[in-house]
Each structure stands twice: as structure tokens, then as C-alpha cells.
PDB file of N, CA and C in Angstrom:
ATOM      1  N   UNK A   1       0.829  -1.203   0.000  1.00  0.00           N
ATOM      2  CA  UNK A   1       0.000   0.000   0.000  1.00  0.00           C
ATOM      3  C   UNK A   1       0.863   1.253   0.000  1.00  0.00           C
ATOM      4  N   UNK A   2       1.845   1.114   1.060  1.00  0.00           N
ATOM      5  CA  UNK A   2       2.473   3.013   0.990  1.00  0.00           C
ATOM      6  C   UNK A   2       3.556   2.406   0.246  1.00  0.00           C
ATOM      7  N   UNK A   3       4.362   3.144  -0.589  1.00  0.00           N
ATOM      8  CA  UNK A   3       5.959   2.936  -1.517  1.00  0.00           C
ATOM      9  C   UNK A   3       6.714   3.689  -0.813  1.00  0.00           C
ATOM     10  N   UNK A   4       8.211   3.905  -0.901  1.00  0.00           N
ATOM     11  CA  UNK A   4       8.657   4.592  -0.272  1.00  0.00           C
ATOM     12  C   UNK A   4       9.820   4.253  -0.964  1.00  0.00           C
ATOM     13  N   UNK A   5      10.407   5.595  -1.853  1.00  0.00           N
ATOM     14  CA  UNK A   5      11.834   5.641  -2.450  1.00  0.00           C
ATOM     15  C   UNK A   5      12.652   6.658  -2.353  1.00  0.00           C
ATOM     16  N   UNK A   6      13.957   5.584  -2.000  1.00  0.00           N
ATOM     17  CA  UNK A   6      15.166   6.783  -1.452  1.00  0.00           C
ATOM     18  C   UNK A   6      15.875   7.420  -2.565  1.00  0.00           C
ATOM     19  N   UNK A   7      16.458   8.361  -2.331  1.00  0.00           N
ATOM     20  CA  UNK A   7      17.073   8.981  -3.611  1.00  0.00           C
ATOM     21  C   UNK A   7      18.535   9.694  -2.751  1.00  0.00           C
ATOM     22  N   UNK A   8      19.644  10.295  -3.663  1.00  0.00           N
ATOM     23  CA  UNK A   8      20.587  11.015  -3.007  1.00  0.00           C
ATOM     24  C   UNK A   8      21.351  10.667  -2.640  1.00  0.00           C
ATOM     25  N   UNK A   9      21.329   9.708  -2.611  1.00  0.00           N
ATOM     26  CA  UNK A   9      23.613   8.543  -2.419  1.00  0.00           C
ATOM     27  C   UNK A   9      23.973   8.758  -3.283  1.00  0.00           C
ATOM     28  N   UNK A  10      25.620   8.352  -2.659  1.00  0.00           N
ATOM     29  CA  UNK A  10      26.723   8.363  -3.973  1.00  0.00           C
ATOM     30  C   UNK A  10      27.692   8.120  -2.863  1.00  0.00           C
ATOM     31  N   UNK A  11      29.136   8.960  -4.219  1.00  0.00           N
ATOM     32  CA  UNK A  11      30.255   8.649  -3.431  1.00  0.00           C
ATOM     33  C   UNK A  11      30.802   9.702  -3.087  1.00  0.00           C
ATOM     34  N   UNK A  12      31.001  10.171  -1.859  1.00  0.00           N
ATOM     35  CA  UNK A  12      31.259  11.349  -1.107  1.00  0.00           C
ATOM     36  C   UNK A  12      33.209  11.308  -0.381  1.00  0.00           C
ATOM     37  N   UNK A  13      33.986  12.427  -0.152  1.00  0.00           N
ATOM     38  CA  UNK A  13      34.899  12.329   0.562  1.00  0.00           C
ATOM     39  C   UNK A  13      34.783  12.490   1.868  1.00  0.00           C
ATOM     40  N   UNK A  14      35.595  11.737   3.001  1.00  0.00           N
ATOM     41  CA  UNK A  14      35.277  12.722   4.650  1.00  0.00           C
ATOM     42  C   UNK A  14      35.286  13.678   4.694  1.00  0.00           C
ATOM     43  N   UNK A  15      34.675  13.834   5.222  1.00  0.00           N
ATOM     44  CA  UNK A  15      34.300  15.266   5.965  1.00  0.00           C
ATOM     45  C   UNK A  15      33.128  16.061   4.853  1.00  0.00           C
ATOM     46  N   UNK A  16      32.916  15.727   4.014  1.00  0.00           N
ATOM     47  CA  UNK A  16      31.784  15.630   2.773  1.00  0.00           C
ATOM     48  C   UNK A  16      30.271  15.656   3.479  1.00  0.00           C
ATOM     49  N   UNK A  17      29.018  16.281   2.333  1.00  0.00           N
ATOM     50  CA  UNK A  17      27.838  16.300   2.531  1.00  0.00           C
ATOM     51  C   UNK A  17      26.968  15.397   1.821  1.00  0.00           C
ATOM     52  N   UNK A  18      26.209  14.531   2.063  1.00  0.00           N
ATOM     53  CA  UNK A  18      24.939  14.257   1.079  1.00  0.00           C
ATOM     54  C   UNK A  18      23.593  14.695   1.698  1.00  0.00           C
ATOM     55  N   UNK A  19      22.305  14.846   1.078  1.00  0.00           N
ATOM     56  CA  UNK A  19      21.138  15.150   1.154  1.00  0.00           C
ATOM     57  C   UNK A  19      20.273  13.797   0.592  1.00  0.00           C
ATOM     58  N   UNK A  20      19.806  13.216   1.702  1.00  0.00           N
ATOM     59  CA  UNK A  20      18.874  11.938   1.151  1.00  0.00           C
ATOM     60  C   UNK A  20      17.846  12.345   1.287  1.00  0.00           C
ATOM     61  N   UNK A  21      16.856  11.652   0.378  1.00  0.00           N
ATOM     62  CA  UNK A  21      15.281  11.729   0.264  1.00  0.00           C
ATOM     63  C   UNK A  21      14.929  11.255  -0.083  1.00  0.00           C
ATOM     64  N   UNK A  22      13.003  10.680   0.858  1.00  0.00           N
ATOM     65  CA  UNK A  22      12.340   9.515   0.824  1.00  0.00           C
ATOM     66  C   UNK A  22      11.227  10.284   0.469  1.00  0.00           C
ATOM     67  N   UNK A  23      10.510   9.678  -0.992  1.00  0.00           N
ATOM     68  CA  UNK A  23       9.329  10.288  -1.583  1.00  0.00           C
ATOM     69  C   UNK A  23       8.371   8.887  -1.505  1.00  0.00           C
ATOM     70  N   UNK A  24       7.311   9.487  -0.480  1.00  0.00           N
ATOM     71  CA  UNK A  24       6.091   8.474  -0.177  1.00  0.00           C
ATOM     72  C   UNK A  24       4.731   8.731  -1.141  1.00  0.00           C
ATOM     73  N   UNK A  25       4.200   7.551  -1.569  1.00  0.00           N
ATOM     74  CA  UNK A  25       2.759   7.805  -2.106  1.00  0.00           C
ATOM     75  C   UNK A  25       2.025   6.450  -0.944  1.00  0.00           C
ATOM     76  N   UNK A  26       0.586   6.246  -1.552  1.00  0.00           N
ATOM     77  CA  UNK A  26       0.089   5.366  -0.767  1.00  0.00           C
ATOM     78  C   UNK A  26      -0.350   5.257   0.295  1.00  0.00           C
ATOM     79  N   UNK A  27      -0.258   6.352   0.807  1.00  0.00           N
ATOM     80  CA  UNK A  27      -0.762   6.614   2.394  1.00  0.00           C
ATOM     81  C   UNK A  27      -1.235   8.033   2.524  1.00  0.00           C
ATOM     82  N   UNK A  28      -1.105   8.099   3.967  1.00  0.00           N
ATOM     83  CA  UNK A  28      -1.570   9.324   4.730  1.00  0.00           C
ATOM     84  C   UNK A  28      -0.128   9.830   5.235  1.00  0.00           C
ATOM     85  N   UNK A  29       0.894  10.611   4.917  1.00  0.00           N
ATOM     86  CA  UNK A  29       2.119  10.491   5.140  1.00  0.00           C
ATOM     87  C   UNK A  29       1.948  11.590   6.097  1.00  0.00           C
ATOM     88  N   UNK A  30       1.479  12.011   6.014  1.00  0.00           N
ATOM     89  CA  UNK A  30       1.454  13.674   7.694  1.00  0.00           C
ATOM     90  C   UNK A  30       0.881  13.050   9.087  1.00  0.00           C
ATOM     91  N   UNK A  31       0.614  11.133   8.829  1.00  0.00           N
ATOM     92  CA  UNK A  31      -0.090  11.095  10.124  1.00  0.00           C
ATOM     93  C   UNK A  31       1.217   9.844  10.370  1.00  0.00           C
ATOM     94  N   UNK A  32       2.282   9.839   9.834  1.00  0.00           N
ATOM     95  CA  UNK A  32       3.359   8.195   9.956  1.00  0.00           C
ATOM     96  C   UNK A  32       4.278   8.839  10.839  1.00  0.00           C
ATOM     97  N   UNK A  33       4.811   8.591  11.814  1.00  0.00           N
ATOM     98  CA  UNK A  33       6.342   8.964  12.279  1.00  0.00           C
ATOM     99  C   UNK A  33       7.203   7.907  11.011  1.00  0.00           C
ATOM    100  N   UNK A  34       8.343   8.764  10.780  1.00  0.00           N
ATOM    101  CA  UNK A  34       9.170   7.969   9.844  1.00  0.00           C
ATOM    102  C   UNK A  34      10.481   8.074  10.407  1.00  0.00           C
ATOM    103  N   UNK A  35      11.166   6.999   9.677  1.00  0.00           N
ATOM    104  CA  UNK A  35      12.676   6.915  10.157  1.00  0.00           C
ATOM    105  C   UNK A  35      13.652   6.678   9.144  1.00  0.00           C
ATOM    106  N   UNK A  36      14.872   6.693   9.648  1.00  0.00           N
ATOM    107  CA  UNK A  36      15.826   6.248   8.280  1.00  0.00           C
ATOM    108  C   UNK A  36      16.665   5.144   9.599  1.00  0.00           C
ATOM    109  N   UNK A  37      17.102   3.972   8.495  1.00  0.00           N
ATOM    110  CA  UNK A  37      18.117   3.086   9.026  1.00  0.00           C
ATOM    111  C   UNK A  37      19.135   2.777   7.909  1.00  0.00           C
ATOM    112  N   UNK A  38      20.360   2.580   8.247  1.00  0.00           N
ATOM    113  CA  UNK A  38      21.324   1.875   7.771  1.00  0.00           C
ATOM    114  C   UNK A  38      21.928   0.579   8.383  1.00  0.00           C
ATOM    115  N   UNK A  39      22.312  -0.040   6.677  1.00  0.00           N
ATOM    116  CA  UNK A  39      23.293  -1.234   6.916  1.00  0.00           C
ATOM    117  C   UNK A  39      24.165  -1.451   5.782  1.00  0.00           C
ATOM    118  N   UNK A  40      25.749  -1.582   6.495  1.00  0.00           N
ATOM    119  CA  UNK A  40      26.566  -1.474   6.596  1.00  0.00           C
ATOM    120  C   UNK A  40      26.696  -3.210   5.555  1.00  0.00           C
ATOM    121  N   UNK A  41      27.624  -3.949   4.627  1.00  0.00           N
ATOM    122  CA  UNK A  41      28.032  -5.240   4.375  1.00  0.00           C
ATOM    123  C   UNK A  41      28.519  -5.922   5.757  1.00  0.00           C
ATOM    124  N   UNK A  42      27.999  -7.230   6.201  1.00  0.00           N
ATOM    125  CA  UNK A  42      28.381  -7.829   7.529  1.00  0.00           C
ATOM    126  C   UNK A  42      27.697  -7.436   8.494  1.00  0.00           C
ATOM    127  N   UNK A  43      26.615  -6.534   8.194  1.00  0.00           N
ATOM    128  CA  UNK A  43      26.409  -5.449   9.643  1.00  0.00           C
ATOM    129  C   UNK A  43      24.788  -5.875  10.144  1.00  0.00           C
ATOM    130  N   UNK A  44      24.615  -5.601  11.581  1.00  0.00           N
ATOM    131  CA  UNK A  44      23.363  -6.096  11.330  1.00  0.00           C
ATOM    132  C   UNK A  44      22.548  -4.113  11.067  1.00  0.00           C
ATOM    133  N   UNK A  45      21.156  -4.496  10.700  1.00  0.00           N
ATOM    134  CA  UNK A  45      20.192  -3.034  10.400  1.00  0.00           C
ATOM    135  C   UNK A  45      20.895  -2.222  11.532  1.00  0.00           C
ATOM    136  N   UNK A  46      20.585  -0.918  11.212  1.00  0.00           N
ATOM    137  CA  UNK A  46      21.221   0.011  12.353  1.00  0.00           C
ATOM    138  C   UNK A  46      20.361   1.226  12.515  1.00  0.00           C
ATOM    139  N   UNK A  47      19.233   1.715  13.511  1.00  0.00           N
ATOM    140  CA  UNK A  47      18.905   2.942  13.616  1.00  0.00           C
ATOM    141  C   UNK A  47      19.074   4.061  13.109  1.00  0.00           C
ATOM    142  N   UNK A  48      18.952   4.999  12.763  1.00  0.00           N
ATOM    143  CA  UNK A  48      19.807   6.292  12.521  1.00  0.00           C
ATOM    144  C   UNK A  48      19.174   7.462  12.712  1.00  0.00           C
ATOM    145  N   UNK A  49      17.812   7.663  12.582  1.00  0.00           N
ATOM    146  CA  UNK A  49      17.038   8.940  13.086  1.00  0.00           C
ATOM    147  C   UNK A  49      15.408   8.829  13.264  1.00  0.00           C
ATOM    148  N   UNK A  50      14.718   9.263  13.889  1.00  0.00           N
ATOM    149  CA  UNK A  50      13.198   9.502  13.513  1.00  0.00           C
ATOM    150  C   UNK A  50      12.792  10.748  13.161  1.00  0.00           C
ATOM    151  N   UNK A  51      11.249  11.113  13.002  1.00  0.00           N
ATOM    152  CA  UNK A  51      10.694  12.402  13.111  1.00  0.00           C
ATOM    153  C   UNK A  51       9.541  11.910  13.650  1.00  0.00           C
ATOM    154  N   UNK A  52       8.790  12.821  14.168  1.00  0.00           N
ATOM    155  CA  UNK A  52       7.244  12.524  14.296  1.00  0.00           C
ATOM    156  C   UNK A  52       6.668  13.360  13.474  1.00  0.00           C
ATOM    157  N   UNK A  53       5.422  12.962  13.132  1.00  0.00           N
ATOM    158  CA  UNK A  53       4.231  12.990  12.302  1.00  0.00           C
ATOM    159  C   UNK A  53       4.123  14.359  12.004  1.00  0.00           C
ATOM    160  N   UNK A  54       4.038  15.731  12.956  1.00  0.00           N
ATOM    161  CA  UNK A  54       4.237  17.097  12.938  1.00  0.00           C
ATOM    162  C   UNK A  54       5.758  17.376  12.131  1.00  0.00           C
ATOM    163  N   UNK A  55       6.937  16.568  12.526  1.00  0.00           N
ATOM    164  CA  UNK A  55       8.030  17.378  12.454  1.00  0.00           C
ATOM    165  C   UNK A  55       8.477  17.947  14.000  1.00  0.00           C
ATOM    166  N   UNK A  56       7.566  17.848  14.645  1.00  0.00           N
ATOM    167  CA  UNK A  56       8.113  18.573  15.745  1.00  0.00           C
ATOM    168  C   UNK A  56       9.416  17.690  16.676  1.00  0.00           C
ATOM    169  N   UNK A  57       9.173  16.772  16.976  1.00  0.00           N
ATOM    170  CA  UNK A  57      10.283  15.866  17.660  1.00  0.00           C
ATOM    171  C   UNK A  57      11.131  14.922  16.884  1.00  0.00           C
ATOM    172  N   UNK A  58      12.216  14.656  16.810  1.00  0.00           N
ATOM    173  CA  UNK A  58      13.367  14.364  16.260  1.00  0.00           C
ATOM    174  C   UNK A  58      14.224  13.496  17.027  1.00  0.00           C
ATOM    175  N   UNK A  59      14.834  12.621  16.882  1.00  0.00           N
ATOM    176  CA  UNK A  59      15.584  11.618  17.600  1.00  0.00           C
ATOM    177  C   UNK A  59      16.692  10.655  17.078  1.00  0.00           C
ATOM    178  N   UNK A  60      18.415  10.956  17.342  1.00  0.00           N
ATOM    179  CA  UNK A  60      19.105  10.043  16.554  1.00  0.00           C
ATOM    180  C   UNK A  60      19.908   9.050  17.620  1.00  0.00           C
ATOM    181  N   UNK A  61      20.750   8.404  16.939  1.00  0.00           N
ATOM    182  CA  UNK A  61      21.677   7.546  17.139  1.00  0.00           C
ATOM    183  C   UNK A  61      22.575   8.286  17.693  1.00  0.00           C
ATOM    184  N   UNK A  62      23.175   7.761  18.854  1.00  0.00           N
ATOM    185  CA  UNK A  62      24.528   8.730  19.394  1.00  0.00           C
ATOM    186  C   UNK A  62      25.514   8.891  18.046  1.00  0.00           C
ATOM    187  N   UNK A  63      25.903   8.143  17.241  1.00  0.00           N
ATOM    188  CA  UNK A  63      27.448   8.499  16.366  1.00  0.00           C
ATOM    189  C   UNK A  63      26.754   9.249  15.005  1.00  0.00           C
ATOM    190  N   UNK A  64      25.044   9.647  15.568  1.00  0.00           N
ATOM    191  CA  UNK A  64      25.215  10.823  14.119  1.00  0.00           C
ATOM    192  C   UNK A  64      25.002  11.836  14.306  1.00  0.00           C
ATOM    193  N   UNK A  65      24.530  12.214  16.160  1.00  0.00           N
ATOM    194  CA  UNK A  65      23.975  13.006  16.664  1.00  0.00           C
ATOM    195  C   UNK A  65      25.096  14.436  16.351  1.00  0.00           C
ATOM    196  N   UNK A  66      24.825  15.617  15.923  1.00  0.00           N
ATOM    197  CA  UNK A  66      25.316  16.668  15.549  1.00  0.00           C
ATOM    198  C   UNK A  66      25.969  16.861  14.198  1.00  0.00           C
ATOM    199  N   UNK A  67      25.722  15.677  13.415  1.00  0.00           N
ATOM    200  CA  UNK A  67      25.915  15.770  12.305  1.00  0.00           C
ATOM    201  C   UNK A  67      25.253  15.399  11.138  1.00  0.00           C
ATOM    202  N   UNK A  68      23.793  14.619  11.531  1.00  0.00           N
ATOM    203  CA  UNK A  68      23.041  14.723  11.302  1.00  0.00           C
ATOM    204  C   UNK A  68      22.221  14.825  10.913  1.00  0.00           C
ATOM    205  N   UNK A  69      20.839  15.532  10.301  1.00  0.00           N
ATOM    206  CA  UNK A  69      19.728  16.246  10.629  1.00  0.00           C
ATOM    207  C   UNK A  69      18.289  15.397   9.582  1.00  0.00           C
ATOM    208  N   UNK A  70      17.276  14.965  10.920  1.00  0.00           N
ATOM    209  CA  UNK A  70      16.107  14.515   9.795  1.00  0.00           C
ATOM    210  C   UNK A  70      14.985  15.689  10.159  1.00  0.00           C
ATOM    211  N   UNK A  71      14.322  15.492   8.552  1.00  0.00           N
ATOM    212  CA  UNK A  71      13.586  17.085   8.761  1.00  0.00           C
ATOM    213  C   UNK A  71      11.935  15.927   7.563  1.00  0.00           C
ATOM    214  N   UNK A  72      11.326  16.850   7.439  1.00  0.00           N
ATOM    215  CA  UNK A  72      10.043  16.696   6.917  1.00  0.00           C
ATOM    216  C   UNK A  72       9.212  17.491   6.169  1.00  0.00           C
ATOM    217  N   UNK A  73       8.680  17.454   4.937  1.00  0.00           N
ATOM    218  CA  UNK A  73       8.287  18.553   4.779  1.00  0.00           C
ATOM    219  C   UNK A  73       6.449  17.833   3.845  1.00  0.00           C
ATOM    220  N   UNK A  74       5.914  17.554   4.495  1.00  0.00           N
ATOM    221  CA  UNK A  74       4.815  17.003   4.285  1.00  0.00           C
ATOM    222  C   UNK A  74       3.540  17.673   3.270  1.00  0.00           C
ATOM    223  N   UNK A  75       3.787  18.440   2.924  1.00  0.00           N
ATOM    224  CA  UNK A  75       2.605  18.631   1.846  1.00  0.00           C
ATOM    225  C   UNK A  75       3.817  18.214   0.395  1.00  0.00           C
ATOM    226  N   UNK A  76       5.139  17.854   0.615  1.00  0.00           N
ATOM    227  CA  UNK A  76       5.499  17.102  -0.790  1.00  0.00           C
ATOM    228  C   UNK A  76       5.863  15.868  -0.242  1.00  0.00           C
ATOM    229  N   UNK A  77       5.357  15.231   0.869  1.00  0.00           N
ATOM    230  CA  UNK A  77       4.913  13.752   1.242  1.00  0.00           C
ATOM    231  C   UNK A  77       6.655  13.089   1.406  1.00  0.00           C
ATOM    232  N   UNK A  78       7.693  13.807   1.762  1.00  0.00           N
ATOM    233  CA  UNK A  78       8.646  13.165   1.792  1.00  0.00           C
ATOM    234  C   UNK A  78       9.628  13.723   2.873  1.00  0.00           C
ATOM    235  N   UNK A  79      10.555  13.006   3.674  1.00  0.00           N
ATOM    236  CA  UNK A  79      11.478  13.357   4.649  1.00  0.00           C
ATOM    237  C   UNK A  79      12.803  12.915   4.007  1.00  0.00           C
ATOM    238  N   UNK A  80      13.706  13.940   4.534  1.00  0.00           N
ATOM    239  CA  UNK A  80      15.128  14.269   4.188  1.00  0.00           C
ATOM    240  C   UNK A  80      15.721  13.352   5.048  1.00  0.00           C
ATOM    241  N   UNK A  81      17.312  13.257   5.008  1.00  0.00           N
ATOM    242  CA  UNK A  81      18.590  13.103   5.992  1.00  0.00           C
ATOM    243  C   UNK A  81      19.467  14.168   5.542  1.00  0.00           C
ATOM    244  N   UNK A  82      19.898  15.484   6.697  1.00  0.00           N
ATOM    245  CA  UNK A  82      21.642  15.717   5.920  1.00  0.00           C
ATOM    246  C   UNK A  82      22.165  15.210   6.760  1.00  0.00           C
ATOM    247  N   UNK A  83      22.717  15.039   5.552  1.00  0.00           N
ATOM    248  CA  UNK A  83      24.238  14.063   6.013  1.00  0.00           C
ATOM    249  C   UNK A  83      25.560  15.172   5.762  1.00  0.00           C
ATOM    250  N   UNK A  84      26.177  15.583   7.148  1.00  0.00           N
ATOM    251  CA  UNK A  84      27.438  16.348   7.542  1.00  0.00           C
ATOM    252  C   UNK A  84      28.399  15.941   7.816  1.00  0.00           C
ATOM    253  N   UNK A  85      29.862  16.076   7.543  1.00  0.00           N
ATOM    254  CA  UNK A  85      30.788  15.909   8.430  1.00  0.00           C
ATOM    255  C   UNK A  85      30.976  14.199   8.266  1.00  0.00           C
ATOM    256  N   UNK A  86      30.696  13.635   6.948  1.00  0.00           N
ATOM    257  CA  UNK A  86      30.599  12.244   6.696  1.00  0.00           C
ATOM    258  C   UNK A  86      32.084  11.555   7.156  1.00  0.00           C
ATOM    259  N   UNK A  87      32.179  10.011   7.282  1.00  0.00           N
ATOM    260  CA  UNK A  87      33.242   9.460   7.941  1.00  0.00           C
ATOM    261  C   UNK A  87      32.769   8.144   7.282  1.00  0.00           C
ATOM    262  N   UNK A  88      34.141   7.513   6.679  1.00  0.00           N
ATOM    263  CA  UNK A  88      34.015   6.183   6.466  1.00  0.00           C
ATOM    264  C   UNK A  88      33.295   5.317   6.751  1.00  0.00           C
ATOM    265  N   UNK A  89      33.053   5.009   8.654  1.00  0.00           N
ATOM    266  CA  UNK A  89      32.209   4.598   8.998  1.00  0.00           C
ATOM    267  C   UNK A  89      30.549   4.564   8.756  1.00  0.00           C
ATOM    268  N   UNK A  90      30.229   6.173   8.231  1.00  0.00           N
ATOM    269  CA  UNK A  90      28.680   5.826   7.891  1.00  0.00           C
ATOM    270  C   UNK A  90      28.759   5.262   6.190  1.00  0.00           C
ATOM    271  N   UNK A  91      29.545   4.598   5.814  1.00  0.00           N
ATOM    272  CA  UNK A  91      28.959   4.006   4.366  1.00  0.00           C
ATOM    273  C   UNK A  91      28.252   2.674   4.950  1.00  0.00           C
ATOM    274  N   UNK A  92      27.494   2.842   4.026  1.00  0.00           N
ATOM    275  CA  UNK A  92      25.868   1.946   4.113  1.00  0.00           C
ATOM    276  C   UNK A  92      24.991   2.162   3.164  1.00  0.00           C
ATOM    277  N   UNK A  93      24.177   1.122   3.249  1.00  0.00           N
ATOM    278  CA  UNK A  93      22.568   1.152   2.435  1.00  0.00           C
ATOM    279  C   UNK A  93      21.823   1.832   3.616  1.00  0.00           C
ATOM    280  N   UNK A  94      20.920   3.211   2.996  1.00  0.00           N
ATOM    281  CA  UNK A  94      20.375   3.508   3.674  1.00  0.00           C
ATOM    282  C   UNK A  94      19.113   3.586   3.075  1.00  0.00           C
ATOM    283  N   UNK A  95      18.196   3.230   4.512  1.00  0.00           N
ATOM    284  CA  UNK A  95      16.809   3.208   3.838  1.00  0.00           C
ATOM    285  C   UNK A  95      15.595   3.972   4.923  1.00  0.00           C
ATOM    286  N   UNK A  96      14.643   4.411   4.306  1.00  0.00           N
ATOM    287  CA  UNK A  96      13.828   5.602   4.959  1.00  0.00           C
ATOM    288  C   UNK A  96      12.896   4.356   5.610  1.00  0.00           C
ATOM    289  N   UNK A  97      11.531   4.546   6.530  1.00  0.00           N
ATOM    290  CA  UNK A  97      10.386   3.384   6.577  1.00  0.00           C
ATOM    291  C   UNK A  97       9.920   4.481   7.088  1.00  0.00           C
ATOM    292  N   UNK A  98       8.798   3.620   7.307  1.00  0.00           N
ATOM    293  CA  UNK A  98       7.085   4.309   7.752  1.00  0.00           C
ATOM    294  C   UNK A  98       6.537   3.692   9.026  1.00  0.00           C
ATOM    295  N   UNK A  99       5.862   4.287  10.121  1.00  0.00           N
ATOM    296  CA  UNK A  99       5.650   3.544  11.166  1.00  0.00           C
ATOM    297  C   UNK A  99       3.861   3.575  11.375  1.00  0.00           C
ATOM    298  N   UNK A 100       3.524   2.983  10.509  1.00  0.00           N
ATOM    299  CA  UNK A 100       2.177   3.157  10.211  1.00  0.00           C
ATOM    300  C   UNK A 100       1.029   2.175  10.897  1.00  0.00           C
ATOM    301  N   UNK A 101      -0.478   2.702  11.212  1.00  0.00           N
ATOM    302  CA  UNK A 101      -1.259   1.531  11.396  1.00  0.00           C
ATOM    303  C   UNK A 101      -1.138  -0.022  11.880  1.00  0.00           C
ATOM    304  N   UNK A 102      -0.653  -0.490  10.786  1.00  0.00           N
ATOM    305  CA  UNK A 102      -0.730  -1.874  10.070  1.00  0.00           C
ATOM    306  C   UNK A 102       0.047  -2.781  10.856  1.00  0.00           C
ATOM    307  N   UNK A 103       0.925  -2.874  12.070  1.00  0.00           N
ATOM    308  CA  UNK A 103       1.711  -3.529  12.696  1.00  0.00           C
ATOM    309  C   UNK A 103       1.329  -2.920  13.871  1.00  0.00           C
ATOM    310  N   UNK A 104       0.993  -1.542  14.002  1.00  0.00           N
ATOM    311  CA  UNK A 104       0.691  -0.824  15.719  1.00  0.00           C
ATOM    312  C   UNK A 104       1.924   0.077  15.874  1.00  0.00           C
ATOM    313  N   UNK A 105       1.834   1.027  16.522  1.00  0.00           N
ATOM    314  CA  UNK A 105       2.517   1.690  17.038  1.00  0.00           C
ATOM    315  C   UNK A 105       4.060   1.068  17.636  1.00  0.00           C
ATOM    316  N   UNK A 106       5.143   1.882  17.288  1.00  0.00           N
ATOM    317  CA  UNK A 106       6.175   1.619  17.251  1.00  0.00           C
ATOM    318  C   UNK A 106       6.681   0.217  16.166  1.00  0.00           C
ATOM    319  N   UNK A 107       6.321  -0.220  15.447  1.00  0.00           N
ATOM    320  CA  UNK A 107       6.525  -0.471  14.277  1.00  0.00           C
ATOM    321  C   UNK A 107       6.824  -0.259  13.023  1.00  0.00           C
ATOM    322  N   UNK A 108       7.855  -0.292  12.430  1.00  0.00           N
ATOM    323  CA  UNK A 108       8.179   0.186  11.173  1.00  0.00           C
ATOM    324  C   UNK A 108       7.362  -0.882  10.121  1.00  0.00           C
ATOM    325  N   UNK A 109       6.272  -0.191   9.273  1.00  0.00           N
ATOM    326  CA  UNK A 109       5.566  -1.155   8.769  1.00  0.00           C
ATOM    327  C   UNK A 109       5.998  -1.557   7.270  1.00  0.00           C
ATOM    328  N   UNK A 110       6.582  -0.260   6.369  1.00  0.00           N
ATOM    329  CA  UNK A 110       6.910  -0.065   5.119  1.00  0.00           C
ATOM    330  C   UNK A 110       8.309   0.651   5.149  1.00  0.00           C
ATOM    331  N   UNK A 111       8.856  -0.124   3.692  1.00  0.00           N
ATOM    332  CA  UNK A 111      10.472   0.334   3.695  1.00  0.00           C
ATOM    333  C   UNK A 111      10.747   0.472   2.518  1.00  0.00           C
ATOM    334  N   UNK A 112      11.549   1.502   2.251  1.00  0.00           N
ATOM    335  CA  UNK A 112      12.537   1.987   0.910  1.00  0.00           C
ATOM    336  C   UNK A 112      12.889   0.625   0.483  1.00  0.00           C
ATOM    337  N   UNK A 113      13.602   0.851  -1.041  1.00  0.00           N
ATOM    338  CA  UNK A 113      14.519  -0.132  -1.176  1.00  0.00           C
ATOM    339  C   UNK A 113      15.939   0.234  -1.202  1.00  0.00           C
ATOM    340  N   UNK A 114      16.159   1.277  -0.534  1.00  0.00           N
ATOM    341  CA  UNK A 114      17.526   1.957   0.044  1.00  0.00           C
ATOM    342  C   UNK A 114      18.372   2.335  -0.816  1.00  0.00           C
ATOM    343  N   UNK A 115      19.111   3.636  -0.867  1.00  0.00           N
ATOM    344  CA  UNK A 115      20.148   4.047  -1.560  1.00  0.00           C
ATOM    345  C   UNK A 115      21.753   4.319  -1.034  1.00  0.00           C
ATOM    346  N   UNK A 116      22.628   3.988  -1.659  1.00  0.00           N
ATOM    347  CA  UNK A 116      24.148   3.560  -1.307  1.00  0.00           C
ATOM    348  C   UNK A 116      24.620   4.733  -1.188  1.00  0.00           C
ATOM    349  N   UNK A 117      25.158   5.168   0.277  1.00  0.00           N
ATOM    350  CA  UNK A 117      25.958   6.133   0.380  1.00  0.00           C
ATOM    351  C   UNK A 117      27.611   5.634   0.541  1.00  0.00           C
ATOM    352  N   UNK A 118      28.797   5.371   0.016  1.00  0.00           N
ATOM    353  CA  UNK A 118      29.860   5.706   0.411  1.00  0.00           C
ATOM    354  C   UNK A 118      30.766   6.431   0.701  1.00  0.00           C
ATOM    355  N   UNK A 119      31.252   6.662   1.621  1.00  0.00           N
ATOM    356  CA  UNK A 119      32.444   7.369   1.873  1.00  0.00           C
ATOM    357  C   UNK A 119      33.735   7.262   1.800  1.00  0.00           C
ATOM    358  N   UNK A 120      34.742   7.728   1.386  1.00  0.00           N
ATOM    359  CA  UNK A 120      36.229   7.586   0.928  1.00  0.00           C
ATOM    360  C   UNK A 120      36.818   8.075   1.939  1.00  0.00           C
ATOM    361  N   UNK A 121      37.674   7.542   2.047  1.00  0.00           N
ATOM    362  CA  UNK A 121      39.441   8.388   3.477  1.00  0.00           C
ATOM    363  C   UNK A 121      40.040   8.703   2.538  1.00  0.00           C
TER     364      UNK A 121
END
């Protein structure tokens, strides 16, 4: 029912920027808290930020916290990541989801099919 596609990887240097974005149809996207996760080759899934449904509350992972930033902008049905101050360590598949209805609260119900960010030293 909801789609959800990431856009905005590539291959970046440290200390480098990317701008990801997850464009949703299929739903009611101003009423989902959404999130982004990454994974890493070998790695298991990994957290990386939320928003709630307003935009108003925001929540990351300690190793992205201040560098950062998930934002929302809901009448074009899609949420960002910037990505600052990049480090080897965050290369990954990253993928946006939806925490909708259909599983209950605190559930990620629907998922991107994720876009490849790497980073170079």
C-alpha cells in the first residue's frame, strides 16, 4: 500500500555532505512517524534517526547526533537526511520506513529499497 523511495547517495569524501530523500505515495504520510536506518556489508540493520508525524520531535543515534539532521516537509509527502561531516564509517545502504497503522505503534511497517551512500578516506 504506501511505496517509499530513497534517492541522493553516492560517493562522497570525509568530511563531505549528502542530502537523502524519501518520496512516499500510498498513504496518509502527515499522520506516519518515519525513520531512516542503515546497513553497513556484515552489519546487522542500524537505527539512525526519527521524526514525528508534525516534524516537531526528532531523535538520533549517538554516532550521528550533531551531524546529522532529519527534517520533513509534508505537503510534498517526503522526509530528508543531511548528512554532515561524513566518515568512512557511515557508508551503508540507507533506507527511509514508515511507522504506520498496520503492525501498531512503534513499528516500522513499510520500507525503501535503500540508496548507497559511500564514503572515501
Amino acid at each position: 500500500q504506501v511505496q517509499l523511495v530513497e534517492s541522493g547517495g553516492g560517493l562522497v569524501q570525509a568530511g563531505g555532505s549528502l542530502r537523502l530523500s524519501c518520496a512516499a505515495s500510498g498513504g496518509t504520510f502527515s499522520r506516519y512517524v518515519m525513520g531512516w536506518f542503515r546497513q553497513a556489508p556484515g552489519k546487522e540493520r542500524e537505527f539512525v534517526a526519527r521524526i514525528s508525524a508534525s516534524g516537531t520531535y526528532t531523535y538520533y543515534t549517538d554516532s550521528v547526533k550533531g551531524r546529522f539532521t532529519i527534517s520533513r516537509d509534508n505537503a510534498k509527502n517526503t522526509v530528508y537526511l543531511q548528512m554532515n561531516s561524513l566518515k568512512p564509517a557511515d557508508t551503508a545502504a540507507y533506507y527511509c520506513a514508515a511507522d504506520t497503522p498496520k503492525l501498531g505503534f512503534g513499528n516500522y511497517d513499510y520500507w525503501g529499497q535503500g540508496t548507497q551512500v559511500t564514503v572515501s578516506s
